[in-house]
N, C-alpha and C. Protein backbone atom coordinates (compact mmCIF):
# COMPACT_ATOMS: atom_id res chain seq x y z
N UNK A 1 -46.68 120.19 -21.33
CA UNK A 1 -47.54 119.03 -21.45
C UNK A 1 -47.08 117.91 -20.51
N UNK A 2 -45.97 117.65 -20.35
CA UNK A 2 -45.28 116.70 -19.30
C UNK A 2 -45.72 116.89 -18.01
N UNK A 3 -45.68 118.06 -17.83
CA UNK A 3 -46.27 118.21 -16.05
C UNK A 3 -47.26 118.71 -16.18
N UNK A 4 -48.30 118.71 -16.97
CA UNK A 4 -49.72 118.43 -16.66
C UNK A 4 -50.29 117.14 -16.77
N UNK A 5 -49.73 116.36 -17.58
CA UNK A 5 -49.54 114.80 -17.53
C UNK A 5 -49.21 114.32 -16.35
N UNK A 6 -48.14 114.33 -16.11
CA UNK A 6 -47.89 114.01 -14.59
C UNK A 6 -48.86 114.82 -13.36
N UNK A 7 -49.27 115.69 -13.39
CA UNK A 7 -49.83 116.35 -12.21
C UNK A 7 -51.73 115.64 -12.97
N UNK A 8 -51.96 115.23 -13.68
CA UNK A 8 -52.83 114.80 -13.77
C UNK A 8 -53.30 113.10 -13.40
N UNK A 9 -51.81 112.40 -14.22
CA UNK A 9 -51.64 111.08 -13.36
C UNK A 9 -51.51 111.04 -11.84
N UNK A 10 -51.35 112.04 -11.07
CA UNK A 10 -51.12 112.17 -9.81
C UNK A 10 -52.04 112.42 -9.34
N UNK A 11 -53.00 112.96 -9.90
CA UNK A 11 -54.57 113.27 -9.11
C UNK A 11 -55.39 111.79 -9.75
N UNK A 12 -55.45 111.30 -10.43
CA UNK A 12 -56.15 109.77 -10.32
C UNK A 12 -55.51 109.37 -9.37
N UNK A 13 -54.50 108.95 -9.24
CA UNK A 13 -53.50 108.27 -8.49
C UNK A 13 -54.42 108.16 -6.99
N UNK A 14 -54.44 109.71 -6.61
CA UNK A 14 -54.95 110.37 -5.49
C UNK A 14 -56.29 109.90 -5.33
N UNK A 15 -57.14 110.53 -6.26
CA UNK A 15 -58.40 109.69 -6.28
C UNK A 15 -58.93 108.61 -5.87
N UNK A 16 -58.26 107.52 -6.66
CA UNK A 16 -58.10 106.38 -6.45
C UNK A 16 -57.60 105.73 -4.99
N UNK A 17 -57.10 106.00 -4.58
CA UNK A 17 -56.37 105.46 -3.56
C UNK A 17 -57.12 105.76 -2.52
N UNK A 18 -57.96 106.85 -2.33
CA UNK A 18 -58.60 107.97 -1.28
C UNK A 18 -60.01 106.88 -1.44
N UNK A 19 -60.14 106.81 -2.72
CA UNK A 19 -61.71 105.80 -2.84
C UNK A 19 -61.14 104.23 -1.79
N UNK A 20 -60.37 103.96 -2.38
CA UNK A 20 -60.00 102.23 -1.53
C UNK A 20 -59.74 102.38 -0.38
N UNK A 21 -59.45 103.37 0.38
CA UNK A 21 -58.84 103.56 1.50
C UNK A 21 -60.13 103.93 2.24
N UNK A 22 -61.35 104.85 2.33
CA UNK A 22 -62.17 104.87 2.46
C UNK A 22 -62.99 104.17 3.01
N UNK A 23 -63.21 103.14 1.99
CA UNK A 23 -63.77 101.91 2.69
C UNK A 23 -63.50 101.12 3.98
N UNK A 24 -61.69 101.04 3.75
CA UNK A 24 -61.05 100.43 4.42
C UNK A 24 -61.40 101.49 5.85
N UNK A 25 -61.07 102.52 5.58
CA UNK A 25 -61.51 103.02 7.02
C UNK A 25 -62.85 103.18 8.00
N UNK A 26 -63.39 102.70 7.01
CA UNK A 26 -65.30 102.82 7.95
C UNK A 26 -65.04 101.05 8.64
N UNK A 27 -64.39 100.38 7.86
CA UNK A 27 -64.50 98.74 8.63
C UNK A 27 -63.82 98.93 9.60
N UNK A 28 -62.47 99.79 9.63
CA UNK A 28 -61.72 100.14 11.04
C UNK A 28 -62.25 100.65 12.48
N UNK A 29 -63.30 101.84 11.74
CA UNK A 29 -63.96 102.30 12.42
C UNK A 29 -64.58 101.39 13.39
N UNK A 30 -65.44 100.66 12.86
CA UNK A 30 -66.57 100.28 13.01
C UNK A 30 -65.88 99.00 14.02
N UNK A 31 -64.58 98.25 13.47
CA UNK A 31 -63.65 96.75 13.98
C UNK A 31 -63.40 97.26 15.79
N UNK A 32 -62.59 99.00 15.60
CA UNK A 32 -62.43 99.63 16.91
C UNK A 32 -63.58 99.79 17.58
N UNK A 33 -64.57 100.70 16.82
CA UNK A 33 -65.56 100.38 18.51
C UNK A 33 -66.32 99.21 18.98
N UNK A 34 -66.27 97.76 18.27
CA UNK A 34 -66.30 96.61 18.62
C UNK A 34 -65.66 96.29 20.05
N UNK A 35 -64.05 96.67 19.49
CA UNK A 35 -63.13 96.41 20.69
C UNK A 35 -63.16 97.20 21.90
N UNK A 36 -63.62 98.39 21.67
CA UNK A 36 -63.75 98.99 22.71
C UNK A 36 -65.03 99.10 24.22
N UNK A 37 -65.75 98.12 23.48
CA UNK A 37 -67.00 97.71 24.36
C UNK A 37 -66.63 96.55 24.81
N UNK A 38 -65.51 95.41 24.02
CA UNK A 38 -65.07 94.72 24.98
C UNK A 38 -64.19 94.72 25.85
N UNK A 39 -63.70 95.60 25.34
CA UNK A 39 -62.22 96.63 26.55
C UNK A 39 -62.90 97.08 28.19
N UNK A 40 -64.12 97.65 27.74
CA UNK A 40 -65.01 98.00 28.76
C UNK A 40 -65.26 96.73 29.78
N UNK A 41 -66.12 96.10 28.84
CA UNK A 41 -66.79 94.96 29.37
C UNK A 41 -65.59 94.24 30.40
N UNK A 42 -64.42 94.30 29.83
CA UNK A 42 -63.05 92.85 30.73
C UNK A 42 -62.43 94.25 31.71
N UNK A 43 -62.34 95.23 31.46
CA UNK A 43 -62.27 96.12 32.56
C UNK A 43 -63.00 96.34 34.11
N UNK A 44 -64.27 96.37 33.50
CA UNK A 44 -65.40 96.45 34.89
C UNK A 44 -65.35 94.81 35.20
N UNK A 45 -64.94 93.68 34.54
CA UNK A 45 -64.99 92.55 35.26
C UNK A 45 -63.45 92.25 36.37
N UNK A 46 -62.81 93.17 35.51
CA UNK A 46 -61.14 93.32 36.46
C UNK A 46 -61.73 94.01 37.56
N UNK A 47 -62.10 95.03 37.65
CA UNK A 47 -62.32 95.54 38.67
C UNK A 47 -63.57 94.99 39.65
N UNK A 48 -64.14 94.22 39.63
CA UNK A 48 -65.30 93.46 40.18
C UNK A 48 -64.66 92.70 41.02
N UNK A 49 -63.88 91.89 40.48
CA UNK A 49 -62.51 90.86 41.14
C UNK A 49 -61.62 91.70 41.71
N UNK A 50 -61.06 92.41 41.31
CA UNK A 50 -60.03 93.67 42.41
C UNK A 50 -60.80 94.09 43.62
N UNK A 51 -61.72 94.33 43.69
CA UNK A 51 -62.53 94.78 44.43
C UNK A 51 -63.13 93.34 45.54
N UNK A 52 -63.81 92.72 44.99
CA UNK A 52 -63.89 91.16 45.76
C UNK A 52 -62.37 90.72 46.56
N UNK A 53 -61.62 90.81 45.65
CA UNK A 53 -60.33 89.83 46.49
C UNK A 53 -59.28 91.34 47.38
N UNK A 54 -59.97 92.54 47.15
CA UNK A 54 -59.37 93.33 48.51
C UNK A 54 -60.60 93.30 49.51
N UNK A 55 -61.45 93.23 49.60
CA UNK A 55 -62.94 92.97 50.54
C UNK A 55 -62.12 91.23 51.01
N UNK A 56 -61.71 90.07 50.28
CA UNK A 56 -61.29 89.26 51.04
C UNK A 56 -59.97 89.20 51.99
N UNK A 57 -58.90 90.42 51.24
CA UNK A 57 -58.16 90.74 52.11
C UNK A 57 -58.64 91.19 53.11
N UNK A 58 -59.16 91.92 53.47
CA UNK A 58 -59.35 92.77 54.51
C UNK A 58 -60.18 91.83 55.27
N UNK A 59 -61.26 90.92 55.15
CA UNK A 59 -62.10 90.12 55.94
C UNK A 59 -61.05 88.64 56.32
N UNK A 60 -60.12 88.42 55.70
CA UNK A 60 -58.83 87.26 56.30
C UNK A 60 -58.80 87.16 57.65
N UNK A 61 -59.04 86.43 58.34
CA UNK A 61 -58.13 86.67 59.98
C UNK A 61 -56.54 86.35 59.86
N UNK A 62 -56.08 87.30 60.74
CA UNK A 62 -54.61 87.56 60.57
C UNK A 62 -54.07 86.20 61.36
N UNK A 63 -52.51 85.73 60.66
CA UNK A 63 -52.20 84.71 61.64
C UNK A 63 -51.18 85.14 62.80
C-alpha cells in the first residue's frame, strides 16, 4: 500500500506539473518566434549598412 501511495502521489505530482508547464510553454513558444522576426529584421538592417559602408570604402579616393 505504501508504494502504490507513493507511485500514485507521484503521478498527480506529474500531472500536475505537465498541466502548468504547458501553458508556460506555448507563451515561450510563441515570446521566441516574436524574437526571431526581430533577429531577422536587425540582421538584414546590419547587413544593408555592411554593405553601404564597404560600397563607401571602395568609392573613397585614396590619399
Amino acid at each position: 500500500m505504501m508504494i502504490f501511495g507513493t507511485a500514485l502521489f507521484c503521478s498527480f505530482t506529474a500531472l500536475f506539473s505537465s498541466v502548468l508547464m504547458g501553458s508556460q510553454i506555448e507563451e515561450l513558444k510563441t515570446e521566441v518566434s516574436e524574437d526571431e522576426v526581430v533577429v531577422e529584421e536587425l540582421i538584414e538592417k546590419l547587413e544593408t549598412t555592411l554593405k553601404a559602408l564597404n560600397h563607401l570604402q571602395k568609392t573613397k579616393p585614396k590619399s
